[in-house]
C-alpha atoms as a PDB file:
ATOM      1  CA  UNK A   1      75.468 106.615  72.613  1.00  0.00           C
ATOM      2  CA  UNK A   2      77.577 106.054  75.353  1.00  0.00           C
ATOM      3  CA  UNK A   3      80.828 102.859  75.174  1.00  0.00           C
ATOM      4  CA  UNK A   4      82.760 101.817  78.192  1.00  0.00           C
ATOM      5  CA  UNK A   5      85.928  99.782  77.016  1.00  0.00           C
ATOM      6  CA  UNK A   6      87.888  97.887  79.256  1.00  0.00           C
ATOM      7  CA  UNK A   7      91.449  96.789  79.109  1.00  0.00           C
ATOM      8  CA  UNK A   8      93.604  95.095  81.051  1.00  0.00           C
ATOM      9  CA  UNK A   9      93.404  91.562  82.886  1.00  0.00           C
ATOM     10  CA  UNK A  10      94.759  88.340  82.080  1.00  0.00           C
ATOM     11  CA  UNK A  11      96.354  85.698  83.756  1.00  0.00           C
ATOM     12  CA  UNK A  12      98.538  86.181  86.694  1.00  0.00           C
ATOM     13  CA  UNK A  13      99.668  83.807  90.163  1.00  0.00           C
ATOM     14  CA  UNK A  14      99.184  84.358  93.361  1.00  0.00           C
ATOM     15  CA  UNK A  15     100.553  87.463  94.724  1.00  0.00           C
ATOM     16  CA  UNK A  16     100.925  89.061  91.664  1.00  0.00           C
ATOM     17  CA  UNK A  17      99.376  92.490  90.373  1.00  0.00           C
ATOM     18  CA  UNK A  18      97.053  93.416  87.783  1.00  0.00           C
ATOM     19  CA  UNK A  19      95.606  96.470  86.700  1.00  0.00           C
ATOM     20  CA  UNK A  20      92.394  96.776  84.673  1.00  0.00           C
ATOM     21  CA  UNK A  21      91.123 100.582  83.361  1.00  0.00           C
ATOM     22  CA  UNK A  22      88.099 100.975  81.513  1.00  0.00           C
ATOM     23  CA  UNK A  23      87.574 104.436  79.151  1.00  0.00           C
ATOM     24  CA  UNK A  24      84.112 106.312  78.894  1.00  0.00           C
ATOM     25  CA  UNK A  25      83.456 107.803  75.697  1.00  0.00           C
ATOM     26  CA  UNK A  26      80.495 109.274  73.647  1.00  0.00           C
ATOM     27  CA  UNK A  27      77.808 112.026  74.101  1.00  0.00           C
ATOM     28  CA  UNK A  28      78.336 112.260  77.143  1.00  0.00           C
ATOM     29  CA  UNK A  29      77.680 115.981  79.478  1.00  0.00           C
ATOM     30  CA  UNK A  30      79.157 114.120  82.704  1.00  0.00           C
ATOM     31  CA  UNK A  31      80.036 111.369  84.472  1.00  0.00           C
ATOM     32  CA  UNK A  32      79.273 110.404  88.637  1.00  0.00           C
ATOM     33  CA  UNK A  33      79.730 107.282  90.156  1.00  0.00           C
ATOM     34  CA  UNK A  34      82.128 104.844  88.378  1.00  0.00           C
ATOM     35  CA  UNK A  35      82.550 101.076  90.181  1.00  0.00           C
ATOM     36  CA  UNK A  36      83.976  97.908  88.781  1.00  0.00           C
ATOM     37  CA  UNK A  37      82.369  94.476  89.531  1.00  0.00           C
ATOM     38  CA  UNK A  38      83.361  90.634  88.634  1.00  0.00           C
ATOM     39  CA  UNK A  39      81.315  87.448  88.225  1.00  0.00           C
ATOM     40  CA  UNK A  40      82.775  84.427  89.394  1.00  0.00           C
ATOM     41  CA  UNK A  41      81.357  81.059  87.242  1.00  0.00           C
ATOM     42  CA  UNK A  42      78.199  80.373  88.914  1.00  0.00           C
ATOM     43  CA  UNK A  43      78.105  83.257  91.108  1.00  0.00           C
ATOM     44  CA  UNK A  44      76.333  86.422  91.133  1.00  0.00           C
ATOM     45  CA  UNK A  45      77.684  88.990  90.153  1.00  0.00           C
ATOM     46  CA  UNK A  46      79.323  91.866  93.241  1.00  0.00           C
ATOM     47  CA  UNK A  47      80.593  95.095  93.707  1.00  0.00           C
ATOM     48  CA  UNK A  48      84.428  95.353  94.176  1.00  0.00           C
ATOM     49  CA  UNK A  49      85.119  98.473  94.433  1.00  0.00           C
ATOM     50  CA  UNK A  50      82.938 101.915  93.753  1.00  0.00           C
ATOM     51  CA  UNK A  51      84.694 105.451  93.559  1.00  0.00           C
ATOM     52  CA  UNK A  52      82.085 108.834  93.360  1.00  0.00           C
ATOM     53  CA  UNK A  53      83.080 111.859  90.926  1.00  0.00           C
ATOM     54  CA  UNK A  54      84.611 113.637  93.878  1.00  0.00           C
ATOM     55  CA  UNK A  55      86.793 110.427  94.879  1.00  0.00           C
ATOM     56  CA  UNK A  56      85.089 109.087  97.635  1.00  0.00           C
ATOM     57  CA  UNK A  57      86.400 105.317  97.495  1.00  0.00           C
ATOM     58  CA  UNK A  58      83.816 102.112  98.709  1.00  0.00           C
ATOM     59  CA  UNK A  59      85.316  98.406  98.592  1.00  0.00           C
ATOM     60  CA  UNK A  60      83.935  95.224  99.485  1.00  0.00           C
ATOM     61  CA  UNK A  61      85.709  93.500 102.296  1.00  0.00           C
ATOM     62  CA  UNK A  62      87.833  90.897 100.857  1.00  0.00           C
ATOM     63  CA  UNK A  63      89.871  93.316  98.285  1.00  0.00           C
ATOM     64  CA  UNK A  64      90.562  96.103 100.967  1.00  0.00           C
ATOM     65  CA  UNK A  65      93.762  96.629 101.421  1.00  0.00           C
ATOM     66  CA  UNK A  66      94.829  94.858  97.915  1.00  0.00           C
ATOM     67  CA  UNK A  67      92.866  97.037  95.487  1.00  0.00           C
ATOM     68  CA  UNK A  68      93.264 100.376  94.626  1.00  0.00           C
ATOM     69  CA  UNK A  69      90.253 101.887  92.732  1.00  0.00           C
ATOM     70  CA  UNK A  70      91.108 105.551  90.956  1.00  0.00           C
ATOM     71  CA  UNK A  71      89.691 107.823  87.940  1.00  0.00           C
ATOM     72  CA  UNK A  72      90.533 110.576  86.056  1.00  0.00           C
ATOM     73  CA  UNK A  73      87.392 113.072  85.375  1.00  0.00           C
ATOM     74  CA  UNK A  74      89.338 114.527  82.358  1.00  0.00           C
ATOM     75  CA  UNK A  75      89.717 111.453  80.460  1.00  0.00           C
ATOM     76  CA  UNK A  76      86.890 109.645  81.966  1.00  0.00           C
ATOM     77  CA  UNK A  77      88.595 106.681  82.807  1.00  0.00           C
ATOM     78  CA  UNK A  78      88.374 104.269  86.178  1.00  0.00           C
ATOM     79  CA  UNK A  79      91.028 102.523  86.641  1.00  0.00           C
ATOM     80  CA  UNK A  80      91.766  99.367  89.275  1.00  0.00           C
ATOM     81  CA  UNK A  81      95.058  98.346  90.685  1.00  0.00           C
ATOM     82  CA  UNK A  82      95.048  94.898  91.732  1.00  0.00           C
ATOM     83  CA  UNK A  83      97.543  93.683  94.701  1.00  0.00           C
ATOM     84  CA  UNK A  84      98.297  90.544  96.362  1.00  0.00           C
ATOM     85  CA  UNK A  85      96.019  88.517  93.907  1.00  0.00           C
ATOM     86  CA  UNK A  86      94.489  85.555  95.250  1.00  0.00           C
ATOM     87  CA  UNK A  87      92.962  82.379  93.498  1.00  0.00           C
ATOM     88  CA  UNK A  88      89.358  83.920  94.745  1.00  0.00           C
ATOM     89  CA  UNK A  89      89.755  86.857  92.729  1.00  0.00           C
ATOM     90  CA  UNK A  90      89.499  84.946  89.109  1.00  0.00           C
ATOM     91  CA  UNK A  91      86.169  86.455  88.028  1.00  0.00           C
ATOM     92  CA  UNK A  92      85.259  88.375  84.612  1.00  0.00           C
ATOM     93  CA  UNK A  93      85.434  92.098  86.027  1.00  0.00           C
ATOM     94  CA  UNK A  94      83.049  94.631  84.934  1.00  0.00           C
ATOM     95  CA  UNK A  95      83.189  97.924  84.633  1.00  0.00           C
ATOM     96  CA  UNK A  96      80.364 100.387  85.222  1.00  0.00           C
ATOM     97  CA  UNK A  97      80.036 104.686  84.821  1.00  0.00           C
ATOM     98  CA  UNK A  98      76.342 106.601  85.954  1.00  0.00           C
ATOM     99  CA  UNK A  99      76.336 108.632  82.645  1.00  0.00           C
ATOM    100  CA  UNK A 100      74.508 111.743  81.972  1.00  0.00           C
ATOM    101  CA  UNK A 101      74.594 112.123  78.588  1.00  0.00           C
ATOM    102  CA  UNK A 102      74.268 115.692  76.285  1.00  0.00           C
ATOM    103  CA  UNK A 103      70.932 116.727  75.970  1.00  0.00           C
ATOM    104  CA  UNK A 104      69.166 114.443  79.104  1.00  0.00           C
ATOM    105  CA  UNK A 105      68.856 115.214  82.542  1.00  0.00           C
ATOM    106  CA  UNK A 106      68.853 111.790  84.314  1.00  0.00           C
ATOM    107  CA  UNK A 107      71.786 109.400  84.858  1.00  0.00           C
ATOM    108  CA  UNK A 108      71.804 106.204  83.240  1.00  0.00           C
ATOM    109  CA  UNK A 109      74.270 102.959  84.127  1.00  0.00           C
ATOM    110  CA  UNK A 110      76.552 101.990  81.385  1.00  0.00           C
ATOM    111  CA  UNK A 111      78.301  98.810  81.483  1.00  0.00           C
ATOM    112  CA  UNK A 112      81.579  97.699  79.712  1.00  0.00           C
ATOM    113  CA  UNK A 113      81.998  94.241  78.328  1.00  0.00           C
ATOM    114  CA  UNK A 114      83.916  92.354  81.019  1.00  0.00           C
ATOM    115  CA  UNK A 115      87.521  91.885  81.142  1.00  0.00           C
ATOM    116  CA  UNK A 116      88.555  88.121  82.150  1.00  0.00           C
ATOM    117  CA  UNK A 117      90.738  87.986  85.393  1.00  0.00           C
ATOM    118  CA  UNK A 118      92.378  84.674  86.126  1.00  0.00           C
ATOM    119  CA  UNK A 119      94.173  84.042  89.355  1.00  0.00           C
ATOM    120  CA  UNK A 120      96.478  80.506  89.851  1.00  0.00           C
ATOM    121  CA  UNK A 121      97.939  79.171  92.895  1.00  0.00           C
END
């Protein structure tokens, strides 16, 4: 069994910082991709930021420049600095780890519960 917990968020005005981390623990052998993603009410959920096991960083558009996305392969924890906040960014923010766990050959996605994020102007 493999657990992602998340911690972090809150509420927080405009132009302030958060930062969310999210810990990876269980049977697991190793850990690639790690990414964290919101959901916005009545919107689908989106990648905001995606960082591979050798620290090649990917972010979507509107958080570049704002969010900092970073892990630590010892611990197995992702962690994401949030900048500048705007009112756009209140979403429930999800994080996510491609697991390989002990005994198993393929990767499988693990999610962690969601961590609510709330932005006011």
């Amino acid at each position: 069994q493999v657990q992602l917990v998340e911690s972090g968020g809150g509420l927080m005005q405009a132009g302030g910082s958060l930062d969310l981390s999210c810990a990876v623990s269980g049977s697991i052998l190793r850990v690639g991709a790690m990414a964290w993603y919101r959901q916005a009410p009545g919107q689908q959920r989106e990648l905001v930021a995606q960082i591979s096991r050798s620290a090649v960083e990917n972010y979507r558009d509107s958080v570049k420049g704002r969010f900092t996305i970073s892990r630590d392969n010892v611990l197995n924890i992702v962690y994401l600095q949030m900048n500048n906040l705007k009112p756009e960014d209140t979403a429930v923010y999800y994080c996510s780890a491609d697991v390989q766990e002990i005994d198993r050959e393929a990767f499988r996605t693990y999610w962690g519960q969601g961590t609510q994020v709330t932005v006011s102007s």
